[in-house]
N, C-alpha and C. Protein backbone atom coordinates (compact mmCIF):
# COMPACT_ATOMS: atom_id res chain seq x y z
N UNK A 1 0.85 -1.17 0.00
CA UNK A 1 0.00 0.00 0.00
C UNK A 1 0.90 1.23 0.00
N UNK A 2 0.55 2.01 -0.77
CA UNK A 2 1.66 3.42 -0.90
C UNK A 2 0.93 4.28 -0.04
N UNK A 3 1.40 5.20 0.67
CA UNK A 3 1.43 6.18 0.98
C UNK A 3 0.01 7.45 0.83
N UNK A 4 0.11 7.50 -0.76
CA UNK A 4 -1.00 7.59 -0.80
C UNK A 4 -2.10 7.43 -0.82
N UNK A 5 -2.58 6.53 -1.01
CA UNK A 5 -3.60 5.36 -0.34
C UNK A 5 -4.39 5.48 0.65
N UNK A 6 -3.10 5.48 1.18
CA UNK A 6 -3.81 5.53 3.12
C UNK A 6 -4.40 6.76 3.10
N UNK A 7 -3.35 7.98 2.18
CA UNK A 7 -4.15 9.21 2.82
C UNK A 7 -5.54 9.49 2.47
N UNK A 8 -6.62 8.46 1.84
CA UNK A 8 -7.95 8.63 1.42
C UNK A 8 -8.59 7.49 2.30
N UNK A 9 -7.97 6.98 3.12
CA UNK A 9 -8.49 5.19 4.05
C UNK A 9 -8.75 6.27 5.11
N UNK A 10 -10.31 5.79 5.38
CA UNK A 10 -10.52 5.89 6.69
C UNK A 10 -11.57 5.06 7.21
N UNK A 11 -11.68 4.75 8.72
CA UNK A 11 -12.48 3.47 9.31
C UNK A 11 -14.44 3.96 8.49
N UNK A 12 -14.99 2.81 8.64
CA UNK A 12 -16.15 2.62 7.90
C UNK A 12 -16.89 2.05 8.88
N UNK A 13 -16.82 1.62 9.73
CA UNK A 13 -17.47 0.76 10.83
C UNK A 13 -18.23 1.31 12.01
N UNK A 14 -19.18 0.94 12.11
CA UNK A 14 -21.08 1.20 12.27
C UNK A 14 -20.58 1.84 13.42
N UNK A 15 -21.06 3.11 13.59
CA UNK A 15 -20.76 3.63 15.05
C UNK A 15 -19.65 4.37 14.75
N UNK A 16 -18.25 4.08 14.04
CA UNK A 16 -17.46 5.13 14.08
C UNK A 16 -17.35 6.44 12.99
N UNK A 17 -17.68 7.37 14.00
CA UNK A 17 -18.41 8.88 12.83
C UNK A 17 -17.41 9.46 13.32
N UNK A 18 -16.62 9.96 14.63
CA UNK A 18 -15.38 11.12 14.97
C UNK A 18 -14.31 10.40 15.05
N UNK A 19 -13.34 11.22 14.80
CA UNK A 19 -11.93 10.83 13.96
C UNK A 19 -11.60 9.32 13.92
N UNK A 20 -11.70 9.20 12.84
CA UNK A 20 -12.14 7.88 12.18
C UNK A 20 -10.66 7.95 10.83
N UNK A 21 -10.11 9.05 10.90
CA UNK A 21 -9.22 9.38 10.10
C UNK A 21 -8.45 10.55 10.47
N UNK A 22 -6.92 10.13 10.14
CA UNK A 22 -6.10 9.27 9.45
C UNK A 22 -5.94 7.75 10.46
N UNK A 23 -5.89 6.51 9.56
CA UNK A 23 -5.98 5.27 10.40
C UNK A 23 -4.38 5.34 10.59
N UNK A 24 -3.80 5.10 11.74
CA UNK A 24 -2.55 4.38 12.23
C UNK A 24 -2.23 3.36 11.44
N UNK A 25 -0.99 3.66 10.82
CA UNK A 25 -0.58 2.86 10.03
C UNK A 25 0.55 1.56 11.53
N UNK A 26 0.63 0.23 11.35
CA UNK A 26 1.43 -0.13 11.76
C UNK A 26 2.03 -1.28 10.93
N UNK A 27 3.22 -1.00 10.80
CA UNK A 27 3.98 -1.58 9.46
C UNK A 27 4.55 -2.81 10.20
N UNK A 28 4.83 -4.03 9.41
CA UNK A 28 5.43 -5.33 9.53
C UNK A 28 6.44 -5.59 8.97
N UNK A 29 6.05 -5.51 7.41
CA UNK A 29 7.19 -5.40 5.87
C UNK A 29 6.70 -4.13 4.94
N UNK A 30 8.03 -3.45 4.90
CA UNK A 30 7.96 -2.06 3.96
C UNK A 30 9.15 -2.59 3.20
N UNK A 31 9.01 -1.66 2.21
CA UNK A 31 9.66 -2.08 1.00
C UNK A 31 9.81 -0.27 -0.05
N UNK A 32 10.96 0.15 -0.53
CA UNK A 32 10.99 0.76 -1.47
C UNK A 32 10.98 0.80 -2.64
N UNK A 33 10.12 0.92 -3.53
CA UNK A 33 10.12 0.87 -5.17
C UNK A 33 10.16 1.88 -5.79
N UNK A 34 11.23 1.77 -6.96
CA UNK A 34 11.16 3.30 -7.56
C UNK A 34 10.18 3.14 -8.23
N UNK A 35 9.97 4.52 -8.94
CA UNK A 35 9.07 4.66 -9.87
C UNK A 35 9.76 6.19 -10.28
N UNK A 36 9.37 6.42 -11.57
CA UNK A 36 9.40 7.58 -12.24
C UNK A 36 9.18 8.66 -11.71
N UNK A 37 9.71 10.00 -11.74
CA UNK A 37 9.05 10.95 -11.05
C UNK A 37 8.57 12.41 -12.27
N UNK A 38 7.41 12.39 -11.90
CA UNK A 38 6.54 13.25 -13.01
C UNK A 38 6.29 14.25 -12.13
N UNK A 39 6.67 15.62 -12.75
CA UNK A 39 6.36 17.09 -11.79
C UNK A 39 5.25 17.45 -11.64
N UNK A 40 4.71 17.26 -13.19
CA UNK A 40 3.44 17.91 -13.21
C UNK A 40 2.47 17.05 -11.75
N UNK A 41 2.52 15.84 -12.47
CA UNK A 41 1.17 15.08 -11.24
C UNK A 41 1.33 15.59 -9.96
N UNK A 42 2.99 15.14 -9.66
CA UNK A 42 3.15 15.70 -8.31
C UNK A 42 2.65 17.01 -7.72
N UNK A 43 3.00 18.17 -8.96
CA UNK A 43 2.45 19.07 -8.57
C UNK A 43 0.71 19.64 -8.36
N UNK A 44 -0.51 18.57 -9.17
CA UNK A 44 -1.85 18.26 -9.71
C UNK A 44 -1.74 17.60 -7.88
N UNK A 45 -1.21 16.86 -7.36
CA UNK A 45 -1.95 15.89 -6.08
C UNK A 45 -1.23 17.23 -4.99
N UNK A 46 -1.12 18.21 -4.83
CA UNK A 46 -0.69 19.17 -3.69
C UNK A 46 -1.75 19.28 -3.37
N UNK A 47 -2.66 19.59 -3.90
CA UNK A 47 -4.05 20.53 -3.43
C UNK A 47 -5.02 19.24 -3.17
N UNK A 48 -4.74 18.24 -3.31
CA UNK A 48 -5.52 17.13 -3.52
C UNK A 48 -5.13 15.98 -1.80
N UNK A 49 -3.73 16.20 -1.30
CA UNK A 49 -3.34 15.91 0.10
C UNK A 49 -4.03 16.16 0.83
N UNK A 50 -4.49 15.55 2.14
CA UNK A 50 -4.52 16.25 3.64
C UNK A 50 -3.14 16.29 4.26
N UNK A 51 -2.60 16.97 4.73
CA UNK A 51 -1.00 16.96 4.94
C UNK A 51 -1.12 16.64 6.04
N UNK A 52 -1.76 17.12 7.01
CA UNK A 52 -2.09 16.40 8.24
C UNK A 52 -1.74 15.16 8.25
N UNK A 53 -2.66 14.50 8.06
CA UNK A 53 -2.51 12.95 7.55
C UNK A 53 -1.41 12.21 7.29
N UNK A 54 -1.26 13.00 5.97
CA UNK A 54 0.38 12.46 5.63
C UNK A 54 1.72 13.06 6.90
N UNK A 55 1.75 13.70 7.68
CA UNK A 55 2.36 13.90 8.44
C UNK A 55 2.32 12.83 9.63
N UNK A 56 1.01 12.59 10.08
CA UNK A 56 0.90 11.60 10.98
C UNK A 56 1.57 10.26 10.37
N UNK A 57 1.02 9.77 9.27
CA UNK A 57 1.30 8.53 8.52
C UNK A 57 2.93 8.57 8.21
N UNK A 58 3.46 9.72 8.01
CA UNK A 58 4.96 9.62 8.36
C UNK A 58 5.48 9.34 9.47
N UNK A 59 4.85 9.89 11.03
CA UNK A 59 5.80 9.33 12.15
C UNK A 59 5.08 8.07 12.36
N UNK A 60 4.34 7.79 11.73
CA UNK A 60 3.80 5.64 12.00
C UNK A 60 4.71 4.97 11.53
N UNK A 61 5.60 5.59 10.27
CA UNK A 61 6.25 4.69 9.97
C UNK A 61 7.11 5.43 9.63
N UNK A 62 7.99 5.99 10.48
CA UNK A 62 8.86 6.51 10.67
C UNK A 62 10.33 7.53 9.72
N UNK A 63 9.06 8.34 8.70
CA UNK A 63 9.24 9.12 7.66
C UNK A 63 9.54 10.43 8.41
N UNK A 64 10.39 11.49 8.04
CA UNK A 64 10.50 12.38 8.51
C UNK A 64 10.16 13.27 7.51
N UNK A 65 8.29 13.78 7.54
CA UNK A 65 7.69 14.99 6.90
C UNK A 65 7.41 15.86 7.60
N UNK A 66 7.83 17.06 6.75
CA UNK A 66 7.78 18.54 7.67
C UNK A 66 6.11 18.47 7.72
N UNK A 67 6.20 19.48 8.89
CA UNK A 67 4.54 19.30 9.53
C UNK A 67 4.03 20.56 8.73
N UNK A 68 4.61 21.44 7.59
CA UNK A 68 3.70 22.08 7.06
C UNK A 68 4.51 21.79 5.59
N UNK A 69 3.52 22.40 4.53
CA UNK A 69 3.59 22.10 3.25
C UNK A 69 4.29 23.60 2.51
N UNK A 70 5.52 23.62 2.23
CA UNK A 70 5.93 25.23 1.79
C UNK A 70 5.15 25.80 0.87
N UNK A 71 4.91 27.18 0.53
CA UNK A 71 4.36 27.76 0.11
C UNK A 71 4.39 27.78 -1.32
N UNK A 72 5.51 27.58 -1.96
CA UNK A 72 6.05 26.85 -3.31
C UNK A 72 7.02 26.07 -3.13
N UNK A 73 6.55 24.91 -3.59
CA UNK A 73 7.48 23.66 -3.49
C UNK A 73 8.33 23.56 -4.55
N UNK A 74 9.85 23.74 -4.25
CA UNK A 74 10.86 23.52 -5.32
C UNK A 74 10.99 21.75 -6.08
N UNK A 75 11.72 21.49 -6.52
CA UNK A 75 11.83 20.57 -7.60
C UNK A 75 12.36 19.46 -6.51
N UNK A 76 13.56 20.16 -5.23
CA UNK A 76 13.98 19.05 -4.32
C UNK A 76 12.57 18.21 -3.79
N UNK A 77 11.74 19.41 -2.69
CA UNK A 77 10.93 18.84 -2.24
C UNK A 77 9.47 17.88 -3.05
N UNK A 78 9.53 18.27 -4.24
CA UNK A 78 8.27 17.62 -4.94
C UNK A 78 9.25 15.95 -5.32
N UNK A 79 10.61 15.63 -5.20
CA UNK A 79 11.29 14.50 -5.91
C UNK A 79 10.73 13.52 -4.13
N UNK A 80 11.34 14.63 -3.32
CA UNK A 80 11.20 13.75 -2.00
C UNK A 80 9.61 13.31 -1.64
N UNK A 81 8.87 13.99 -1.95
CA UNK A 81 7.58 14.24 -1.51
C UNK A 81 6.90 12.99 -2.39
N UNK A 82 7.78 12.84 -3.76
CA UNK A 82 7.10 11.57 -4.89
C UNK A 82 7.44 10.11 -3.68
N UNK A 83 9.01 10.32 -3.58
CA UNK A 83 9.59 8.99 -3.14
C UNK A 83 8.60 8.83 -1.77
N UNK A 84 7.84 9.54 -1.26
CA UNK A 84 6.99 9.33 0.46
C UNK A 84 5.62 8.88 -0.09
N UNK A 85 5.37 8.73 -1.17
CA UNK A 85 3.97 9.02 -1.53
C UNK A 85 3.92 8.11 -2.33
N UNK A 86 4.75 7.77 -3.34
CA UNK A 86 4.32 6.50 -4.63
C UNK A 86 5.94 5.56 -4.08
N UNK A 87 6.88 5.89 -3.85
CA UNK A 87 8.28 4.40 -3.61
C UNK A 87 7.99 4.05 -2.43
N UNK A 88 7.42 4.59 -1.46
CA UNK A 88 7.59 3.78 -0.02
C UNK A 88 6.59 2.38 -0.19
N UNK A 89 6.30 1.52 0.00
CA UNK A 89 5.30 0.51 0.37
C UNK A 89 4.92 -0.57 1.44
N UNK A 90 3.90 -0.36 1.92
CA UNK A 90 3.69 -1.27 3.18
C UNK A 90 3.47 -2.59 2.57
N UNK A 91 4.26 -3.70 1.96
CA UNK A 91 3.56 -5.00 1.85
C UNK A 91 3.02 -5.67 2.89
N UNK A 92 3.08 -5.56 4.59
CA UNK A 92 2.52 -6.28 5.47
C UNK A 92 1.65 -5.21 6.45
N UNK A 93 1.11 -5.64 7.27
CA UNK A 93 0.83 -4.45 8.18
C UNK A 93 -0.73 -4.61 9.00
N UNK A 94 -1.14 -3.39 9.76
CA UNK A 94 -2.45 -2.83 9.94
C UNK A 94 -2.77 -1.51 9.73
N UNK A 95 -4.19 -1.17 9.50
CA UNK A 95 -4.44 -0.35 9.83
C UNK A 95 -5.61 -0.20 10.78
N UNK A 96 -4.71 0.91 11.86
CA UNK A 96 -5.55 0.84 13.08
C UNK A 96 -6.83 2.14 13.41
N UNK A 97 -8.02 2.07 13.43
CA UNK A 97 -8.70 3.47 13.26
C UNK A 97 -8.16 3.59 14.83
N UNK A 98 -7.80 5.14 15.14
CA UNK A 98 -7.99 5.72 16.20
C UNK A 98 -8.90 5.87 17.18
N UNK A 99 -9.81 5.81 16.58
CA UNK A 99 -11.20 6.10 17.45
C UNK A 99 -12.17 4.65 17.97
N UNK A 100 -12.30 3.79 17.26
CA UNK A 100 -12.59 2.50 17.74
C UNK A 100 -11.62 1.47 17.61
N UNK A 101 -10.87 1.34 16.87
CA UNK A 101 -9.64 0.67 17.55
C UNK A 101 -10.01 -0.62 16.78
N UNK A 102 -10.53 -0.78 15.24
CA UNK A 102 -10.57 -1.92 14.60
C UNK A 102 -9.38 -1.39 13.66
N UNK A 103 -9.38 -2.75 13.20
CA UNK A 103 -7.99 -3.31 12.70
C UNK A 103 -8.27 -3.53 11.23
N UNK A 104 -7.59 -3.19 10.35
CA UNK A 104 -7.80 -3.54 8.95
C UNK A 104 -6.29 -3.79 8.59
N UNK A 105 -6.60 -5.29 8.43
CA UNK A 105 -5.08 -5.74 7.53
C UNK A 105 -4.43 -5.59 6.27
N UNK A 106 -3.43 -5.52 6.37
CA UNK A 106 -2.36 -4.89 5.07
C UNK A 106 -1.62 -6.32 4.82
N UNK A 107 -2.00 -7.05 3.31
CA UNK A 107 -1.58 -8.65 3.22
C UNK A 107 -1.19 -8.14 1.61
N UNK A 108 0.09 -8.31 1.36
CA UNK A 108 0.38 -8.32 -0.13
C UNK A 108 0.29 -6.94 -0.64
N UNK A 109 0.12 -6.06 0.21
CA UNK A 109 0.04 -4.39 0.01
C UNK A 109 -0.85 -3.93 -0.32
N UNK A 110 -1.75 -4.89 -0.30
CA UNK A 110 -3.36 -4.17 -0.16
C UNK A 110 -4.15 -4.20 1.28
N UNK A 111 -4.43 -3.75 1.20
CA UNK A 111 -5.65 -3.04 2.78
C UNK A 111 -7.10 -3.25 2.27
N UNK A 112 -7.56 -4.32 3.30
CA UNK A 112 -8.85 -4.97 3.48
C UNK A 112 -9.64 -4.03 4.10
N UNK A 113 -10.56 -3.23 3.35
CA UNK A 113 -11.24 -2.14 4.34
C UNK A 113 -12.69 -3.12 4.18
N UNK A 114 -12.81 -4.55 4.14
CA UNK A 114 -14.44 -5.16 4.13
C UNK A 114 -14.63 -4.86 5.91
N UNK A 115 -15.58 -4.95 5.99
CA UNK A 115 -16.23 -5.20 7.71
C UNK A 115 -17.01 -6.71 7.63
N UNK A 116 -17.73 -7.32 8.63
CA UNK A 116 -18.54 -8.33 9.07
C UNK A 116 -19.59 -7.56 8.97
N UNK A 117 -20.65 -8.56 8.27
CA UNK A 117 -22.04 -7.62 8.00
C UNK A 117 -22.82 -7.42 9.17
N UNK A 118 -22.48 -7.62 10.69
CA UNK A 118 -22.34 -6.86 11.60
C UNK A 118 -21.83 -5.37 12.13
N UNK A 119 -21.33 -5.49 11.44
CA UNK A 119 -20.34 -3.98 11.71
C UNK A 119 -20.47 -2.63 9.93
N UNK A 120 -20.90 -3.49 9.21
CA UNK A 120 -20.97 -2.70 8.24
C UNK A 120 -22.49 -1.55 8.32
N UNK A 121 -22.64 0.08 8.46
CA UNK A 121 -23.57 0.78 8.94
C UNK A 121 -24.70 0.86 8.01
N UNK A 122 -26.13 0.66 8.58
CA UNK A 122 -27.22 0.66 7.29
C UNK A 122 -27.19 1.93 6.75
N UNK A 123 -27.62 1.46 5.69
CA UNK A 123 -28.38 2.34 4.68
C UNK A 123 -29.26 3.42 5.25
N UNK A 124 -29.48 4.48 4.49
CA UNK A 124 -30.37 5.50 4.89
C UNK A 124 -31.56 5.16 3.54
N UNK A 125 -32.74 4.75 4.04
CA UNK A 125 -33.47 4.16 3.49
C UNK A 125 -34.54 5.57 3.31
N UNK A 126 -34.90 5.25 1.48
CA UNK A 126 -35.88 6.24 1.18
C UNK A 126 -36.96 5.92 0.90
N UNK A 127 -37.83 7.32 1.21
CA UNK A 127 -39.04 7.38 1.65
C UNK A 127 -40.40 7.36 0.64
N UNK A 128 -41.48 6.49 1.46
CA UNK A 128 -42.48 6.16 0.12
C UNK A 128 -42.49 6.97 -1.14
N UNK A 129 -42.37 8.35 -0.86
CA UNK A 129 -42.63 8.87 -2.08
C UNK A 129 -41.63 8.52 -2.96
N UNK A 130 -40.59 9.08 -3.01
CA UNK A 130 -39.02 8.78 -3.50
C UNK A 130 -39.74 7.38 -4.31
N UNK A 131 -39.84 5.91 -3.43
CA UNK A 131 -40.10 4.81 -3.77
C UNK A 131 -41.20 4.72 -5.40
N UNK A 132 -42.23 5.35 -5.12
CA UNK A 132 -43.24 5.23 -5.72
C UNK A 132 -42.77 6.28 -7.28
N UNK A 133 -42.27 7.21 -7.39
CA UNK A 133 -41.60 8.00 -8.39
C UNK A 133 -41.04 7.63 -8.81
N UNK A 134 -40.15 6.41 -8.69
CA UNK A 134 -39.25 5.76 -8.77
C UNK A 134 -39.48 4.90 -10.03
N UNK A 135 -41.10 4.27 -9.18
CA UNK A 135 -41.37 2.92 -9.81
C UNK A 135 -42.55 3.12 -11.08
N UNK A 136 -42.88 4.68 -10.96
CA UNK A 136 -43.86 5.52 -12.06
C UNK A 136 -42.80 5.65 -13.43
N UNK A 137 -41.11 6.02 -12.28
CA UNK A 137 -40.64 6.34 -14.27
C UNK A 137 -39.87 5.13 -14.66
N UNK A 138 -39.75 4.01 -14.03
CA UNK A 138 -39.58 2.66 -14.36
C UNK A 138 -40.72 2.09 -15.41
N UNK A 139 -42.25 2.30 -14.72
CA UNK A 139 -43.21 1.89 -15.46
C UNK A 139 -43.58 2.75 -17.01
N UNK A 140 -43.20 4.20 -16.74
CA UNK A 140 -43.37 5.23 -18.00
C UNK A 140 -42.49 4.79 -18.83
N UNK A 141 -40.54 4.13 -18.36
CA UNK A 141 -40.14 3.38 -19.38
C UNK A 141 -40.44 2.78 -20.31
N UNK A 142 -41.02 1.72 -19.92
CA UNK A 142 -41.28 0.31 -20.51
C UNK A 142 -42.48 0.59 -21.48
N UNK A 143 -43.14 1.54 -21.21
CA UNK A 143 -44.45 1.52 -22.04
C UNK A 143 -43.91 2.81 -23.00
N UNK A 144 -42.56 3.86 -22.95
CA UNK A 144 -42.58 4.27 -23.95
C UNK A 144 -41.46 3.69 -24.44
N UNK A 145 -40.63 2.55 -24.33
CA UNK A 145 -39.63 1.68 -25.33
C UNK A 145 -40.78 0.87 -25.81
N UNK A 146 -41.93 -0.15 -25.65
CA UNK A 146 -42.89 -0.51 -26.58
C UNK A 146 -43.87 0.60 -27.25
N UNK A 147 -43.21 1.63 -27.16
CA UNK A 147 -44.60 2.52 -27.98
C UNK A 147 -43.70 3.11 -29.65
N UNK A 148 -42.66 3.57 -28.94
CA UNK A 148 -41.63 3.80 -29.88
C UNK A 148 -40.22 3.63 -29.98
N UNK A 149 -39.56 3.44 -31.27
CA UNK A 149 -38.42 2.74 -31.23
C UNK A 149 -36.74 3.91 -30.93
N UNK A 150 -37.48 5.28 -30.77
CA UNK A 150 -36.22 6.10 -30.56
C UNK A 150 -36.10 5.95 -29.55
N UNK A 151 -36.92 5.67 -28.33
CA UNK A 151 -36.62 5.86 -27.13
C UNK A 151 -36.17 4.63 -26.02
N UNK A 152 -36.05 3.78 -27.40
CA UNK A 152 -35.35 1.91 -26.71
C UNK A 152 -34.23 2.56 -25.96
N UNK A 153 -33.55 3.77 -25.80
CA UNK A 153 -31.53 3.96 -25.24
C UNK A 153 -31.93 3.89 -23.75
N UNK A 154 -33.54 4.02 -23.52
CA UNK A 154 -33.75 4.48 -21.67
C UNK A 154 -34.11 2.94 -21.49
N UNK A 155 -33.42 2.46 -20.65
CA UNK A 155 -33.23 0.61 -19.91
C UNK A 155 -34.41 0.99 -19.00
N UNK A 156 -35.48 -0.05 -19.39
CA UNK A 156 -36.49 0.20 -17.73
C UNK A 156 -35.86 -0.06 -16.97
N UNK A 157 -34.94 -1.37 -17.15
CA UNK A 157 -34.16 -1.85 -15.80
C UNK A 157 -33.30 -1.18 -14.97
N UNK A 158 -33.11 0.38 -15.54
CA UNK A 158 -31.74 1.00 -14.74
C UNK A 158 -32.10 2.24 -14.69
N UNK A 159 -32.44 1.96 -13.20
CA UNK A 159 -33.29 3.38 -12.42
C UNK A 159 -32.56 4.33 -12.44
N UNK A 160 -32.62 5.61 -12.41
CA UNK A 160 -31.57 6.69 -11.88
C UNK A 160 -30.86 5.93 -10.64
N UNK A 161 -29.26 6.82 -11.20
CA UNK A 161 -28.04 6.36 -10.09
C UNK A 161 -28.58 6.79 -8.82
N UNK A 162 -28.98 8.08 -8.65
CA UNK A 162 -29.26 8.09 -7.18
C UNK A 162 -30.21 9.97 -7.81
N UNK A 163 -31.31 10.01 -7.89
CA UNK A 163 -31.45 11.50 -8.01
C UNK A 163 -31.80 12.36 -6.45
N UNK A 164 -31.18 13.69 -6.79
CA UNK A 164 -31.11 14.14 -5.36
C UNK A 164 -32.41 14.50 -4.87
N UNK A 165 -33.39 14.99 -5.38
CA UNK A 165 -35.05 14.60 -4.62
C UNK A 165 -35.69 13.98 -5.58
N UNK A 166 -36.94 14.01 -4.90
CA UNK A 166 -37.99 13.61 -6.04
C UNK A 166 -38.31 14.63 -7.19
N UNK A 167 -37.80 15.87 -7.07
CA UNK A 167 -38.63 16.52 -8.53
C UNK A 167 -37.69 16.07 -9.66
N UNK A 168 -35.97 15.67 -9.09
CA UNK A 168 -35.32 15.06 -10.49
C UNK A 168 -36.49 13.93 -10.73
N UNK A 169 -36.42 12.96 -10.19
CA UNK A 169 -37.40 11.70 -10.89
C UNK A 169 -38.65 11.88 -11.72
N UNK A 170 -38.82 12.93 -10.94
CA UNK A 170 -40.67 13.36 -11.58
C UNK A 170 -40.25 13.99 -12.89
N UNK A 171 -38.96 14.92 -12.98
CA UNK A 171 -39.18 15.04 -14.55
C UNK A 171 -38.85 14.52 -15.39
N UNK A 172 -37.75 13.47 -15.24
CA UNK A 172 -37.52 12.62 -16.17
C UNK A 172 -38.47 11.67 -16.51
N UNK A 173 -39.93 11.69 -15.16
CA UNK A 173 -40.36 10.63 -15.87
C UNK A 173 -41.16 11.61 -16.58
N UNK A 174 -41.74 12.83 -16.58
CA UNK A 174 -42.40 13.79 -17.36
C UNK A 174 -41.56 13.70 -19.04
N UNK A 175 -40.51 13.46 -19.19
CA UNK A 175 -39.58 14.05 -20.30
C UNK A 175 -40.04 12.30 -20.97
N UNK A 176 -39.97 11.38 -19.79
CA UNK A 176 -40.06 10.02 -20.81
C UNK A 176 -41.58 10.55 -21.48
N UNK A 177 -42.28 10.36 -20.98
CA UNK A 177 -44.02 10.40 -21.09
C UNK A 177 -44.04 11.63 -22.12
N UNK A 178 -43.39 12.33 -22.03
CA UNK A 178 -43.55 13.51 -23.37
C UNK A 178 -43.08 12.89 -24.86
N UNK A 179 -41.88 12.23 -24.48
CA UNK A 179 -41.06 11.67 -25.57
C UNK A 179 -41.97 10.49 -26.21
N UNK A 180 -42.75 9.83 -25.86
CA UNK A 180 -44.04 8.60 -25.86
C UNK A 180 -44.87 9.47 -27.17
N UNK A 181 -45.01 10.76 -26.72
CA UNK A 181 -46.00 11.03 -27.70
C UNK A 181 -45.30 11.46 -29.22
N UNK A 182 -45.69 10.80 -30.55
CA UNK A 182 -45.66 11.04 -31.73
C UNK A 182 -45.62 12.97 -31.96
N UNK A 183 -44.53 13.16 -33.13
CA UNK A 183 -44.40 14.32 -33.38
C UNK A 183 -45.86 14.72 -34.44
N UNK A 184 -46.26 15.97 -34.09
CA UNK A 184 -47.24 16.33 -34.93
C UNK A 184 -47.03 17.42 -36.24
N UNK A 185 -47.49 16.71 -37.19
CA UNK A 185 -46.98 17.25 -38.65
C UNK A 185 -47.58 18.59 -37.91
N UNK A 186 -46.95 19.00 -39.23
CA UNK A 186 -47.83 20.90 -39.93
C UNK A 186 -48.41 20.81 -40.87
N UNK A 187 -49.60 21.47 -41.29
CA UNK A 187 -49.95 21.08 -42.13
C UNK A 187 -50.30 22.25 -43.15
């Protein structure tokens, strides 16, 4: 697991909502690999860090990163900053959340973030209406892919990814149900 990695891992497990991140890294087998060093990216993932994080995740495993990020980073610090971030690698390990104190193992340099479907937190389950809008532009589908053949590209089977209320649903199913009806000459 590189470096950067971790700095987007944080615990998932039912109950843990405050600092839940950055997880404690505790290393077994590390390993250095080069890799190429590209300025630009390096310079594209600055704004994209929590440095925090990566600061902590340096004294876990015993990296020495300055605790702030300079104001323009010269060419030294973006070469060092690659080798902390893409060459370091944890092939063995844990990761420990801070706050509840579960364990996610590091086997082959990947990090198992599954839980026991005990511990994994439910769903926020939506509400009749949502449900029923849902299942109106599912049904407005199907009856305008058998009515006409331009509009076979809309799958009844594949509901919106997630729309953020119900008036998205309601108009797409308005836009299917419009699209249903035949264009009218001029005459």
């Amino acid at each position: 697991m590189k470096l950067l990695t971790h700095n987007i891992l944080m615990c998932v497990k039912k109950g843990c909502t405050e600092e839940h991140f950055p997880l404690k890294i505790e290393v077994v087998k590390a390993t250095q690999v080069r890799s190429d060093f590209n300025e630009g990216f390096i310079r594209n993932m600055l704004s994209r860090l929590h440095w925090p994080a990566l600061v902590m995740a340096g004294r876990d495993v015993n990296l020495n990163i300055p605790p702030e990020m300079p104001a323009t980073p010269d060419e030294a610090f973006l070469r060092a900053l690659h080798d902390v971030l893409f060459d370091f690698h944890i092939e063995e390990g844990t990761l420990l959340c801070r706050n509840c104190g579960h364990r996610y193992p590091i086997k082959n340099g990947i990090p198992n973030m599954l839980l026991a479907e005990d511990q994994v937190p439910t769903p926020k389950t939506k509400s009749p209406t949502t449900t029923n809008s849902t299942s109106a532009s599912a049904s407005a589908s199907t009856t305008t892919s058998t009515t006409t053949s331009t509009s076979t590209s809309t799958s009844p089977s594949s509901p919106p990814i997630e729309p953020s209320d119900s008036t998205a649903t309601t108009s797409t199913s308005n836009s299917t149900s419009t699209s249903a009806v035949p264009p009218q000459e001029n005459s």
